[in-house]
N, C-alpha and C. Protein backbone atom coordinates (compact mmCIF):
# COMPACT_ATOMS: atom_id res chain seq x y z
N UNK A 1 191.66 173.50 35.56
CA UNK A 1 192.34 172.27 35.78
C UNK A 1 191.66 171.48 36.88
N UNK A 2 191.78 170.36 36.57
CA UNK A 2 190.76 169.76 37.75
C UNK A 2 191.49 168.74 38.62
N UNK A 3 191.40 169.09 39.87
CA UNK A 3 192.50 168.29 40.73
C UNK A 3 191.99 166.70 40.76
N UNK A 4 193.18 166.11 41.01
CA UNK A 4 193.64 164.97 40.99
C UNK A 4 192.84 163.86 42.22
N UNK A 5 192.17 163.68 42.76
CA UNK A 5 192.02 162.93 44.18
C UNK A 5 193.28 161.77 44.78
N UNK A 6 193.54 161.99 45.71
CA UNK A 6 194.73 160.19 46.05
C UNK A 6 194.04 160.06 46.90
N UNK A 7 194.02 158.77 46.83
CA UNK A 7 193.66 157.48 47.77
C UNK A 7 194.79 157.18 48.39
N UNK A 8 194.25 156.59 49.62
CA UNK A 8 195.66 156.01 50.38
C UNK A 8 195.48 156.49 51.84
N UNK A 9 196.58 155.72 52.53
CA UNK A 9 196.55 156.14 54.15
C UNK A 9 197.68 157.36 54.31
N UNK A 10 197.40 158.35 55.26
CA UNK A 10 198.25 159.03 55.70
C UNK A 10 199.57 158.44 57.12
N UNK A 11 200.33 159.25 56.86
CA UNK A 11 201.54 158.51 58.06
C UNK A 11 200.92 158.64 59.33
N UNK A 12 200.16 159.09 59.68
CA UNK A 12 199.66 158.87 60.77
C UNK A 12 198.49 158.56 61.39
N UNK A 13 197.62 157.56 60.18
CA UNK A 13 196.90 156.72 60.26
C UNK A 13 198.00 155.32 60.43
N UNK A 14 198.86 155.15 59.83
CA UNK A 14 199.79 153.90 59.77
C UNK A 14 200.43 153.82 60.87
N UNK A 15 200.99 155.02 61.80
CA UNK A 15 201.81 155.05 62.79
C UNK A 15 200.76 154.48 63.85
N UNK A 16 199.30 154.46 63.83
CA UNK A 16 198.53 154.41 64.63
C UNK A 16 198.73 153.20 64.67
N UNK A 17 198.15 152.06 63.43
CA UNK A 17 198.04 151.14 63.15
C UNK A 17 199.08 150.51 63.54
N UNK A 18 200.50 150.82 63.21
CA UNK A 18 201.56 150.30 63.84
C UNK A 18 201.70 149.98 66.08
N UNK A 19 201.02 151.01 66.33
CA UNK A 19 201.15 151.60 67.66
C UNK A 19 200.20 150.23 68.24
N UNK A 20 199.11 150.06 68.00
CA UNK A 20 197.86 148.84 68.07
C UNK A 20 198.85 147.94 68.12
N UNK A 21 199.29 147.38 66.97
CA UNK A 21 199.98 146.29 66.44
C UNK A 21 200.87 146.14 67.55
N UNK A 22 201.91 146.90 68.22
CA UNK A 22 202.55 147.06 68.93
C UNK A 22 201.88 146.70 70.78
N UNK A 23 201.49 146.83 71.18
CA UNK A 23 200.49 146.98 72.34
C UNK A 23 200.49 145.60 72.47
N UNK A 24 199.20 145.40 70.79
CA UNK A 24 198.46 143.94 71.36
C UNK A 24 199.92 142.70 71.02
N UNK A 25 200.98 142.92 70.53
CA UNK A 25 202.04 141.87 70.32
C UNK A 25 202.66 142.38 72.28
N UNK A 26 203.10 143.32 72.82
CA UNK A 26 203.33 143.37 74.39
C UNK A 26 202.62 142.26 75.07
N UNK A 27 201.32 142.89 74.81
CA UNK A 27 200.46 141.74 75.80
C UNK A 27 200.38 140.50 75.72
N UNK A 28 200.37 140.05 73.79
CA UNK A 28 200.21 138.11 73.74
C UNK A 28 201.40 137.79 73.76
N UNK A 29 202.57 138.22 73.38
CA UNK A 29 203.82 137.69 73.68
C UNK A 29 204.08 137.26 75.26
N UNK A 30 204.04 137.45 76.19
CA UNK A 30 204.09 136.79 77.49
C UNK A 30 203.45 135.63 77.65
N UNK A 31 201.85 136.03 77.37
CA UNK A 31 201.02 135.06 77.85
C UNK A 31 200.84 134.02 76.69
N UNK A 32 202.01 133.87 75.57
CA UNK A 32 202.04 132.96 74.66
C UNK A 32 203.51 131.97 75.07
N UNK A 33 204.51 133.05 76.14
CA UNK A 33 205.61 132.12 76.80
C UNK A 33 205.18 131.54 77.58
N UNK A 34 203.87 131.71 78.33
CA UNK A 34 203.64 130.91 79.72
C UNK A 34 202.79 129.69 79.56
N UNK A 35 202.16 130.16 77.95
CA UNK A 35 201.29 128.93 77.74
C UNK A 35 202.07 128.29 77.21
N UNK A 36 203.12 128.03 76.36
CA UNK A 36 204.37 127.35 75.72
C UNK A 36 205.25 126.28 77.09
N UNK A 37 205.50 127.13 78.41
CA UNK A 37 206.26 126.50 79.11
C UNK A 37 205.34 125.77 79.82
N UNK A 38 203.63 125.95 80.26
CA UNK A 38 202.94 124.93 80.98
C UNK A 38 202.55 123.72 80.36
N UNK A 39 202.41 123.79 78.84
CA UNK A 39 202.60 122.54 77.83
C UNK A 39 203.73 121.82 77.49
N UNK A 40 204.91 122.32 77.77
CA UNK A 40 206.12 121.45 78.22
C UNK A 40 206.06 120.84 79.38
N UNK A 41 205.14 121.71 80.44
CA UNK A 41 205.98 120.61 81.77
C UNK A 41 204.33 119.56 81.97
N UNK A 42 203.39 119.25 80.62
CA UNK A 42 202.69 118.36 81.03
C UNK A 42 203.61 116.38 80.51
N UNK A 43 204.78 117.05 79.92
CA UNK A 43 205.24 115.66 79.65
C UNK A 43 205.13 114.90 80.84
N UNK A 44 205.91 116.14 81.84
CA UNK A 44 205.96 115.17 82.77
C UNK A 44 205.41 114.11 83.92
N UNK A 45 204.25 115.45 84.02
CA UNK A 45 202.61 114.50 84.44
C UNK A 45 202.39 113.65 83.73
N UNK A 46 202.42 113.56 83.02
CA UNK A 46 202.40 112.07 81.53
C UNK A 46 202.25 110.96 81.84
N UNK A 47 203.92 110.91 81.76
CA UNK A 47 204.82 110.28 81.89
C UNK A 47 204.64 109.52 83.57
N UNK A 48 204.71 110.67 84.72
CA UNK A 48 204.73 109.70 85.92
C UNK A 48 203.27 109.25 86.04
N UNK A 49 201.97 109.72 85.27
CA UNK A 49 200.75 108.83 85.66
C UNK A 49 201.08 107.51 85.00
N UNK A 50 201.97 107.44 83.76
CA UNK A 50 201.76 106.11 83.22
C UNK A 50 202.82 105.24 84.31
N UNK A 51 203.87 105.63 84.89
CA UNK A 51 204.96 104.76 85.79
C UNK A 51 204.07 104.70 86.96
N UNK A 52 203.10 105.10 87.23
CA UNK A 52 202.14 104.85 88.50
C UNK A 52 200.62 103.89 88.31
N UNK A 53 200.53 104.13 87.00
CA UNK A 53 199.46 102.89 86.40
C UNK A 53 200.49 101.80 86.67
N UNK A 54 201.46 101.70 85.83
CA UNK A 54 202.35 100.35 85.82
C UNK A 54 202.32 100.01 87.15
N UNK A 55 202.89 100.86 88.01
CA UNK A 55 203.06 99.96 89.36
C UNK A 55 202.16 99.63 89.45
N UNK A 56 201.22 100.19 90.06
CA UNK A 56 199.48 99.82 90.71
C UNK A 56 199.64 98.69 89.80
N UNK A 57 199.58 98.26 88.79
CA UNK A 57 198.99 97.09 87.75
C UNK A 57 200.24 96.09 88.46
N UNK A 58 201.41 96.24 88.73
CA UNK A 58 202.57 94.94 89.74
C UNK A 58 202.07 94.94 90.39
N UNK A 59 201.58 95.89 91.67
CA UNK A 59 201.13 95.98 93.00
C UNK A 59 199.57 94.59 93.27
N UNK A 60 199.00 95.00 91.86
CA UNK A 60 197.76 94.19 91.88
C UNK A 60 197.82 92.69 91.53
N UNK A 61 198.80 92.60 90.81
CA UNK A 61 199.37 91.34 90.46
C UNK A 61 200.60 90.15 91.13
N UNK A 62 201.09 91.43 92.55
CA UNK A 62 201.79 90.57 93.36
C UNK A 62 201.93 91.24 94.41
N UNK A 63 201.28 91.94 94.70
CA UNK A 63 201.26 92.34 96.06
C UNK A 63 202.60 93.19 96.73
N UNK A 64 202.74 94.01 95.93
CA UNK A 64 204.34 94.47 96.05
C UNK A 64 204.51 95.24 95.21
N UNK A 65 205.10 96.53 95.27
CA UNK A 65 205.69 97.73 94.18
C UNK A 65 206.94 96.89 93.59
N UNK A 66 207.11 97.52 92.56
CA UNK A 66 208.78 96.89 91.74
C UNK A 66 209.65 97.73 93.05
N UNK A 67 210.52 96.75 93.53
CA UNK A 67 211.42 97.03 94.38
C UNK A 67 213.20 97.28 93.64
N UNK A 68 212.58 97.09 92.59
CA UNK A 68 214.26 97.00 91.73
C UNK A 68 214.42 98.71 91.26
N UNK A 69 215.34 99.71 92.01
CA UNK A 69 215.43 101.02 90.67
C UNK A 69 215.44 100.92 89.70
N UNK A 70 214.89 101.83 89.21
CA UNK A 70 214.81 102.53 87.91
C UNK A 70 216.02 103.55 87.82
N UNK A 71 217.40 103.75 87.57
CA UNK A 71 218.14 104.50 87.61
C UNK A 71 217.58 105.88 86.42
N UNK A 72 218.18 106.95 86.75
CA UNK A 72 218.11 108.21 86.36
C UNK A 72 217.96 108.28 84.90
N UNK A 73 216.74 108.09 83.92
CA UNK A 73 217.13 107.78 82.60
C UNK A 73 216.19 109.17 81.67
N UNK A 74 216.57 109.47 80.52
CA UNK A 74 217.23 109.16 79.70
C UNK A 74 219.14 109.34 80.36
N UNK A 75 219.14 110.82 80.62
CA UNK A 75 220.49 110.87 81.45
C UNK A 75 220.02 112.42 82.34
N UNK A 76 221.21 112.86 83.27
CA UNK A 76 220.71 113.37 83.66
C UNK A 76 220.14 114.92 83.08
N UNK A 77 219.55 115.92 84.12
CA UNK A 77 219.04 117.14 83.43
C UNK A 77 219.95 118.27 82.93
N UNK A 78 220.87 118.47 83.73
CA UNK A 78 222.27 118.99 83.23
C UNK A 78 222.39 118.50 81.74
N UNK A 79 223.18 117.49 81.50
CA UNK A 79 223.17 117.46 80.40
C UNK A 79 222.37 117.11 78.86
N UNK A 80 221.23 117.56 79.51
CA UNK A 80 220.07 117.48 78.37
C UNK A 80 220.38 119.00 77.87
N UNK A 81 220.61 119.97 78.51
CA UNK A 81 220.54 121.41 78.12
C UNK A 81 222.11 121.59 77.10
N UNK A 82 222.79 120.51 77.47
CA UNK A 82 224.20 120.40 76.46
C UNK A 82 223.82 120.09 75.11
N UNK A 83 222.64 119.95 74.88
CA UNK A 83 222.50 119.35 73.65
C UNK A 83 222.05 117.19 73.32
N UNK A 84 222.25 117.24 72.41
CA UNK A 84 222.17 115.93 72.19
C UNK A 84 220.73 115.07 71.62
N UNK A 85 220.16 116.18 71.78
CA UNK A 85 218.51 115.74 71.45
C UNK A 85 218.20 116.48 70.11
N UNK A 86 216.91 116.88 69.58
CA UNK A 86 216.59 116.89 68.17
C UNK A 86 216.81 118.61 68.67
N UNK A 87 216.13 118.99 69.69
CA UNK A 87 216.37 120.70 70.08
C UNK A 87 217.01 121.03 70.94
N UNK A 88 217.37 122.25 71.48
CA UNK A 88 217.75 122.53 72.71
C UNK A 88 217.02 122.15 73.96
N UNK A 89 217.98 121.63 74.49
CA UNK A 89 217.37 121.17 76.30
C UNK A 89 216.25 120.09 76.47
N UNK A 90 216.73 119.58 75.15
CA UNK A 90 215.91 117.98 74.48
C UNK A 90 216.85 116.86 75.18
N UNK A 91 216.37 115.73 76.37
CA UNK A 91 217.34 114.53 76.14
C UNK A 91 217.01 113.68 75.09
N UNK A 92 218.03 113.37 74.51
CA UNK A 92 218.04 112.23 73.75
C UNK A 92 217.28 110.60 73.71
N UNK A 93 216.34 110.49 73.46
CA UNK A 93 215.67 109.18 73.78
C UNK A 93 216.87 108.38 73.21
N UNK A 94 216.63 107.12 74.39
CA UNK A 94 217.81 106.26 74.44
C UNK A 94 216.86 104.76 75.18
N UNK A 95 215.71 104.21 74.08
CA UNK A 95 214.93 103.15 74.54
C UNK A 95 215.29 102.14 75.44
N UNK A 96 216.61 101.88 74.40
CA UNK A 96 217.65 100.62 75.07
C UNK A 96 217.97 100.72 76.16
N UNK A 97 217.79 101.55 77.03
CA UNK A 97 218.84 102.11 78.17
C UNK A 97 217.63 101.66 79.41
N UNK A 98 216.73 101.80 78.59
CA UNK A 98 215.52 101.71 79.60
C UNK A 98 214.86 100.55 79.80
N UNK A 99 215.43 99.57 78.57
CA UNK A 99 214.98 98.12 78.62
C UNK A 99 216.01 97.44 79.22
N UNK A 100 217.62 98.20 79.03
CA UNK A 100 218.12 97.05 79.93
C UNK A 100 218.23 97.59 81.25
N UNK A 101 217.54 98.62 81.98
CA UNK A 101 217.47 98.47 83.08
C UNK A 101 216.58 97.59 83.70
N UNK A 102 216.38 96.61 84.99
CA UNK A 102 215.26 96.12 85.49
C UNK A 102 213.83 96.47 85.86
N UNK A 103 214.99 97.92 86.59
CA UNK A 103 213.96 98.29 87.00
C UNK A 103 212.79 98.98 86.37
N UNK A 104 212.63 99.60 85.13
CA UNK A 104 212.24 100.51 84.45
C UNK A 104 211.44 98.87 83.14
N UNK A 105 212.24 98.39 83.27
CA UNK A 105 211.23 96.92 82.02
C UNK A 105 210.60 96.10 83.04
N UNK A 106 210.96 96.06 84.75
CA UNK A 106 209.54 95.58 85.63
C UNK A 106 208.56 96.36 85.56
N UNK A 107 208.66 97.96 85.39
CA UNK A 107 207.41 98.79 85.48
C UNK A 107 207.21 98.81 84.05
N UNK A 108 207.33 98.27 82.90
CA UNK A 108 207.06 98.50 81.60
C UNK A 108 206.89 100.07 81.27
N UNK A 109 208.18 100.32 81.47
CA UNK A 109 208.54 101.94 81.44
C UNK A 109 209.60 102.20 80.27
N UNK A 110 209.44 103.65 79.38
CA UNK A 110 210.31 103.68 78.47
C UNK A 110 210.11 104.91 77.88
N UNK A 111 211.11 105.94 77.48
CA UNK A 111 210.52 107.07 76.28
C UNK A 111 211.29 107.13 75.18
N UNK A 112 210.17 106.86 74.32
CA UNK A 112 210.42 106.08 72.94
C UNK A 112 211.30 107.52 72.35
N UNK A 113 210.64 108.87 72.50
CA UNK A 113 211.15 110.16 72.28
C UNK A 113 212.17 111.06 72.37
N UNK A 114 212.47 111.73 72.19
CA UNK A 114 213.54 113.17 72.78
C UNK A 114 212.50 113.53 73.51
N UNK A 115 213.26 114.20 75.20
CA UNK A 115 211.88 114.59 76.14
C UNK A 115 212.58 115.76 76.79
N UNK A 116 211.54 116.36 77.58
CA UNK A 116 212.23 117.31 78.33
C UNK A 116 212.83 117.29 79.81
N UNK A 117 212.11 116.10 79.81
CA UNK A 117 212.20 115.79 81.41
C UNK A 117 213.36 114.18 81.55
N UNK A 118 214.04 114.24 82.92
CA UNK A 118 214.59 112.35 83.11
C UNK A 118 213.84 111.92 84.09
N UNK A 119 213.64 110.45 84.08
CA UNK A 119 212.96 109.77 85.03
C UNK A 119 213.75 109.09 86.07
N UNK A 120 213.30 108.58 87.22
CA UNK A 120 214.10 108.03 87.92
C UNK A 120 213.14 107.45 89.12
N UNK A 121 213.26 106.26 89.53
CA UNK A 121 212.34 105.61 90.31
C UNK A 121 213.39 104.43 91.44
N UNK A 122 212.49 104.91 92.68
CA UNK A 122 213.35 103.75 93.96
C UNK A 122 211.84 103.26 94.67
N UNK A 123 211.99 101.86 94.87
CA UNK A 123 210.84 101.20 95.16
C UNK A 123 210.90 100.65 96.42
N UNK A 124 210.19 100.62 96.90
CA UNK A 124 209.90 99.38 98.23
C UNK A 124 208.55 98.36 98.16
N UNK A 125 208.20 97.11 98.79
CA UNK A 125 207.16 96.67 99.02
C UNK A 125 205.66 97.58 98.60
N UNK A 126 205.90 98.17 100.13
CA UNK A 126 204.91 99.35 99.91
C UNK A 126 204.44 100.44 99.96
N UNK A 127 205.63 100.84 99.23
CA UNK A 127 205.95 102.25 98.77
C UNK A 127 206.88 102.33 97.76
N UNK A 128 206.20 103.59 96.40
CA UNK A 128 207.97 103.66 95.64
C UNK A 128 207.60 105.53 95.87
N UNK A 129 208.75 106.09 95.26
CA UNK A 129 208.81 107.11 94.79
C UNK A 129 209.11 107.07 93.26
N UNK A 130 208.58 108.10 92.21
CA UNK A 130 208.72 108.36 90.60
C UNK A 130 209.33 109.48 90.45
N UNK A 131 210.48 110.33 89.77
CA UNK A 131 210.84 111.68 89.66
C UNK A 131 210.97 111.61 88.40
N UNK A 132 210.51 112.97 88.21
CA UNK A 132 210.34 113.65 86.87
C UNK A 132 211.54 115.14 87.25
N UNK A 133 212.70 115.27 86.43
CA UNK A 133 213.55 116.36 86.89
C UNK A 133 213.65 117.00 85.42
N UNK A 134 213.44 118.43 85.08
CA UNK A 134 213.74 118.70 83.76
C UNK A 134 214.65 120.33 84.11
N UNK A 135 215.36 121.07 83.15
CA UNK A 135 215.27 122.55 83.36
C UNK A 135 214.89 122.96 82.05
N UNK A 136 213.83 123.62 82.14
CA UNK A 136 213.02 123.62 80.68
C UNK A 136 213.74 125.14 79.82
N UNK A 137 214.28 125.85 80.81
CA UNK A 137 214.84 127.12 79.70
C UNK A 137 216.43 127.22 80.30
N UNK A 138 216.93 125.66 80.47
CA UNK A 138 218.34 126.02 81.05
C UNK A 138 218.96 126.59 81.69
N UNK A 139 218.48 127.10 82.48
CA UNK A 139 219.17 128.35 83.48
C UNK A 139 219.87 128.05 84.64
N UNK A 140 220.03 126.48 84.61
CA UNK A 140 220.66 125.80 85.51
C UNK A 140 219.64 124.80 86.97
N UNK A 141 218.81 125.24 86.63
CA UNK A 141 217.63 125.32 87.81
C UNK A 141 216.55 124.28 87.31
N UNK A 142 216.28 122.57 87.92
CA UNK A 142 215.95 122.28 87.36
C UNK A 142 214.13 122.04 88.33
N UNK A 143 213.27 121.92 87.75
CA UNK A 143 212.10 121.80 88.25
C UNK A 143 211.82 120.04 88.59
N UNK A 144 211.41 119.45 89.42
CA UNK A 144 211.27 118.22 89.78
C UNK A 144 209.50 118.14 90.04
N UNK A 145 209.10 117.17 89.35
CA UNK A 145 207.67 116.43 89.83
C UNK A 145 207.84 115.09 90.54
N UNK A 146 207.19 115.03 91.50
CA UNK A 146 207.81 113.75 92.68
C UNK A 146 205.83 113.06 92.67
N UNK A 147 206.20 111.79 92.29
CA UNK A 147 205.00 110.90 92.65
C UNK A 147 205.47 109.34 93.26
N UNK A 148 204.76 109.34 94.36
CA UNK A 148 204.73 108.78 95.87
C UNK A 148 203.77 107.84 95.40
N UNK A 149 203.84 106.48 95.65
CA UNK A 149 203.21 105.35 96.00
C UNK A 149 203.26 104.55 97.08
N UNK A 150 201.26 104.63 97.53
CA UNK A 150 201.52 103.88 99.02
C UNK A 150 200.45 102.80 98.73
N UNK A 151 200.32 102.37 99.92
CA UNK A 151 199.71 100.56 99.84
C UNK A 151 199.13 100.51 101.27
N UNK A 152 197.93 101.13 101.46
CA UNK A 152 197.75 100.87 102.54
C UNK A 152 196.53 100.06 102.84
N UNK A 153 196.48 99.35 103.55
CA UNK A 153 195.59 97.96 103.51
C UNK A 153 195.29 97.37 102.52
N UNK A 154 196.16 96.62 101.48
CA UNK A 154 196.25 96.80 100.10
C UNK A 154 195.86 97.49 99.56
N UNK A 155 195.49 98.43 99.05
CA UNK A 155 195.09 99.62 98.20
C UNK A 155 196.25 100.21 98.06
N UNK A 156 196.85 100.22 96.94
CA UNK A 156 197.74 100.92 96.00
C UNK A 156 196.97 102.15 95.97
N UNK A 157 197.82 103.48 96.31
CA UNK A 157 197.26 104.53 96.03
C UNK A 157 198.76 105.50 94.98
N UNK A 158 198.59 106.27 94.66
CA UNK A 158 199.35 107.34 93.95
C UNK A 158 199.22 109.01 94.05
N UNK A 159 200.14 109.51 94.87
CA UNK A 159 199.93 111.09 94.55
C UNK A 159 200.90 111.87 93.78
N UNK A 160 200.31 112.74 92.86
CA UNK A 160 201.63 113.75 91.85
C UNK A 160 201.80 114.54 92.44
N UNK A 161 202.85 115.13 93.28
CA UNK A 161 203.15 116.80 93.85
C UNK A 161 203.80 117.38 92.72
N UNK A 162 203.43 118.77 91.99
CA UNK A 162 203.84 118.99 90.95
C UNK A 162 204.55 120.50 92.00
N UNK A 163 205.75 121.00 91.23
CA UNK A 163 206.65 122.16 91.57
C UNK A 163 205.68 123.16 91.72
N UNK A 164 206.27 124.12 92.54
CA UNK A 164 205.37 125.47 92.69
C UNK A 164 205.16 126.45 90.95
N UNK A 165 204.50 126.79 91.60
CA UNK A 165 204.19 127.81 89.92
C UNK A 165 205.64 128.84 89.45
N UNK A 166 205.79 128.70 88.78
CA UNK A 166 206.94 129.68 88.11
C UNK A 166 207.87 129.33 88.66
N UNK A 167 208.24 128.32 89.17
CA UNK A 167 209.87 127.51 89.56
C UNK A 167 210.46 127.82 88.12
N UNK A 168 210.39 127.50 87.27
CA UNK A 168 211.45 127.66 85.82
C UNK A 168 211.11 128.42 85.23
């Protein structure tokens, strides 16, 4: 009688294969959350380089930052994590809100989008401040990007201080 040959893997070629599989998903799973949450919080660099072009571009055109606030928009960060946007801890873009403020249609400012972050801006002559406030995994804790505008011997300048690393 002449034996049969099988092909095929044994269980503990597969358990191996499983074990690999296992390991290398440990290791990219983290470093696939951290690259996920540092591409969320570039909205917000975005966002305040373009409210800091705008000024500089008033500043150059009249000698003066928009002195009018920009109140806290879309709304605040608290309740972005309630819902209301297309995902979780999405605010709701709300254009209108941002055109009828002054202050925010002097800086030709607006997010057309659902975002993760709210904006909020207080101006002087020559100086404003820009805030970017978001909590990107809800935990109550929200991360803030603060950009400072100064004017010194006319020269409009702009700096972004972005949150320490792993704040959220």
């Amino acid at each position: 009688m002449k034996k049969k040959l099988q092909r095929g893997f044994t269980l503990i070629e597969l358990m191996i294969v499983v074990a690999i599989i296992g390991i290398l998903a440990a290791v990219a799973i983290p470093a696939f959350m951290d690259y996920m949450k540092r591409s969320k919080k570039t909205e917000a660099s975005l966002q305040l380089n373009k409210i800091g072009k705008n000024a500089k571009r008033v500043y150059s055109e009249t000698s003066s930052y928009p002195t009018t606030a920009g109140a806290r928009l879309p709304k605040d960060a608290a309740s972005c994590c309630a819902g209301g946007g297309t995902e979780k801890n999405h605010c709701k873009a709300d254009p209108a809100a941002f055109a009828a403020n002054a202050g925010w249609k002097e800086l030709d400012f607006q997010v057309d989008e659902d975002s993760l972050f709210t904006y909020a801006y207080t101006g002087g002559a020559t100086d404003f401040t820009a805030l970017a406030s978001g909590d990107l995994d809800c935990d109550g804790t929200p991360i803030v990007y603060t950009l400072t505008g100064t004017a010194l011997a006319g020269n409009p300048a702009v700096e972004l201080k972005e949150p320490p690393p792993n704040s959220d």
